[in-house]
Protein backbone atom coordinates (compact mmCIF):
# COMPACT_ATOMS: atom_id res chain seq x y z
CA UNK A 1 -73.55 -151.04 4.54
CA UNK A 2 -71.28 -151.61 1.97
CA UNK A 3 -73.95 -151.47 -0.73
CA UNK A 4 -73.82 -147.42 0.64
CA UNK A 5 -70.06 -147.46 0.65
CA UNK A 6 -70.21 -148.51 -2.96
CA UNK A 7 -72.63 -145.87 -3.84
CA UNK A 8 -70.55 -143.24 -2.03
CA UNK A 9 -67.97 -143.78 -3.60
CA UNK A 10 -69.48 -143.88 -7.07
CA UNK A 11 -70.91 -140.24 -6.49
CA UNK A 12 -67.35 -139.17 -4.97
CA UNK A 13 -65.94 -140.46 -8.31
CA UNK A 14 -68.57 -138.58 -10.69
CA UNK A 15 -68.31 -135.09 -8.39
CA UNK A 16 -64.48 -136.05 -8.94
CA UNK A 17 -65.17 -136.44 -12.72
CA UNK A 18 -67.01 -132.98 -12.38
CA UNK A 19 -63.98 -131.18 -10.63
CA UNK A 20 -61.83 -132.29 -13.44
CA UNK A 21 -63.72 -130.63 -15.84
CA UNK A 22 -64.17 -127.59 -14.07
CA UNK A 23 -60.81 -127.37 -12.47
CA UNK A 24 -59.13 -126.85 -16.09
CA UNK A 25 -60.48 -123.62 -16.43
CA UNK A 26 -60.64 -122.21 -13.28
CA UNK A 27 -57.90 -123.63 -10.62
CA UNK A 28 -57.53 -120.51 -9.29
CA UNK A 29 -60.91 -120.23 -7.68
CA UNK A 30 -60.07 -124.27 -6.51
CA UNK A 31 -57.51 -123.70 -5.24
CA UNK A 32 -58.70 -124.20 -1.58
CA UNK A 33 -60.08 -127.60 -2.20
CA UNK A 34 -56.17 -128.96 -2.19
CA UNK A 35 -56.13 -129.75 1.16
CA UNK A 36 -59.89 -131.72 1.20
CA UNK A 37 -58.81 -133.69 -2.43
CA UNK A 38 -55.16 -134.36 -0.32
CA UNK A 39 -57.05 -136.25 2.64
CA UNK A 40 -59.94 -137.60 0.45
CA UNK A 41 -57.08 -139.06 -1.79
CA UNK A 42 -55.08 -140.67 1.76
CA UNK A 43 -58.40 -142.14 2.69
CA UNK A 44 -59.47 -143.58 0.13
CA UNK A 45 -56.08 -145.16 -0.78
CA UNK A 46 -55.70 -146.04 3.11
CA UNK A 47 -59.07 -148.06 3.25
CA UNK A 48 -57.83 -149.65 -0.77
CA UNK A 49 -54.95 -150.92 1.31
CA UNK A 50 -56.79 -152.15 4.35
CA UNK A 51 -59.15 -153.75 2.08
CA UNK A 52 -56.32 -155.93 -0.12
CA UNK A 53 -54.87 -157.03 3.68
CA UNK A 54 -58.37 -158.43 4.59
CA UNK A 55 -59.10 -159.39 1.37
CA UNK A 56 -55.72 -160.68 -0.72
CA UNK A 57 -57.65 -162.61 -3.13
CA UNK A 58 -60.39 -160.20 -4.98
CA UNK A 59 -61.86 -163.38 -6.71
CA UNK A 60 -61.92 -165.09 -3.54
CA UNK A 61 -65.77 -166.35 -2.93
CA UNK A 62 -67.66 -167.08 -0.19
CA UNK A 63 -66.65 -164.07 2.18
CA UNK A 64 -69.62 -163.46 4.33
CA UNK A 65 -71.19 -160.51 4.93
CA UNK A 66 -69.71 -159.81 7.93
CA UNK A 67 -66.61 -160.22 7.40
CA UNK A 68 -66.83 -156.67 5.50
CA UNK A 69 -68.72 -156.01 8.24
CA UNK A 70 -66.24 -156.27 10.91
CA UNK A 71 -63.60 -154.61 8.05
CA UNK A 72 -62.03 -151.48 10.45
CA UNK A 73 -60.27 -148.47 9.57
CA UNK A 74 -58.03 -146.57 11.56
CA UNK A 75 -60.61 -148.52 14.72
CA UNK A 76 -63.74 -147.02 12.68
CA UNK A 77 -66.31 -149.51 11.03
CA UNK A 78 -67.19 -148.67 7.37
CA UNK A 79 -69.42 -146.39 8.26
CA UNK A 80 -67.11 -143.74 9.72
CA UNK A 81 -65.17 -144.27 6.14
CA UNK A 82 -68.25 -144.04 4.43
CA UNK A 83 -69.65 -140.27 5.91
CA UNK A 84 -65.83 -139.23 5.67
CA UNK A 85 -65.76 -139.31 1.98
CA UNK A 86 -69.39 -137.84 2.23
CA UNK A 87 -68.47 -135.23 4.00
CA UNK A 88 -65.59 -134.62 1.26
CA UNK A 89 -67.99 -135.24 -1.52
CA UNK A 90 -70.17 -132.59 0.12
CA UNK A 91 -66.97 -129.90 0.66
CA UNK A 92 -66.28 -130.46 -3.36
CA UNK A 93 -69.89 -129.78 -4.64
CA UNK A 94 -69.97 -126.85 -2.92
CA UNK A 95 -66.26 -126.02 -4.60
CA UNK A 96 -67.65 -126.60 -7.81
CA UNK A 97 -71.13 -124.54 -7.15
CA UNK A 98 -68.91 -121.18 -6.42
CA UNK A 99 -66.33 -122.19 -9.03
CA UNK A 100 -69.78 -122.43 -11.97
CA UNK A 101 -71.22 -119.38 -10.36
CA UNK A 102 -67.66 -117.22 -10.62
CA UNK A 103 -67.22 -118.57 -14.11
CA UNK A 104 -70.75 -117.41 -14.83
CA UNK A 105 -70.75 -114.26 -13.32
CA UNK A 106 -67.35 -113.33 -14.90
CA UNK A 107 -68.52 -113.91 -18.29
CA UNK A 108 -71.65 -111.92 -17.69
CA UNK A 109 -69.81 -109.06 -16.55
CA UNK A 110 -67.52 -109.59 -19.89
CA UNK A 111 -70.54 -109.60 -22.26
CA UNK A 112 -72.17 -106.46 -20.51
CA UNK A 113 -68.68 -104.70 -21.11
């Protein structure tokens, strides 16, 4: 479980990485992922903050397994937090496909001109 939180949240932060890059030359046809980022952005530094109360040492060893496991947010388990930011993840990508496919029809159009 929180091997796939990890992992969620390292694809979240490379589509993130992606929308950066395509977000500098096209923010105009982003423009409706600012709500989505906004409450990816609150949950993800919600659950950092729920995290450092459970956990206030992050060298502390010997935290079992289910301690994380029983970790809640907002009185959902990890998993809830987990498809959230998929579900995010997911609403971004598909940003970033129509943002690429304006971009690349608009320069088509330019070079047929």
């Amino acid at each position: 479980l929180i091997r796939e939180l990890r992992e969620e949240l390292e694809a979240l932060a490379h589509t993130l990485e992606d929308l950066q890059k395509v977000a500098a030359e096209n923010e105009t046809s982003l423009a409706a992922l600012k709500l989505p980022l906004l409450r990816c952005a609150k949950i993800c530094r919600d659950f950092e903050s729920v995290v450092k109360r459970a956990f206030p040492k992050a060298d502390q060893q010997g935290r079992a397994f289910r301690d994380w496991a029983k970790l809640n947010y907002l009185g959902n388990d990890i998993t809830d937090v987990k498809n959230s930011l998929a579900g995010y993840k997911l609403t971004i990508c598909i940003a970033l496909g129509g943002a690429t496919l304006y971009v690349y029809l608009h320069h088509a159009s330019k070079a047929q001109c």
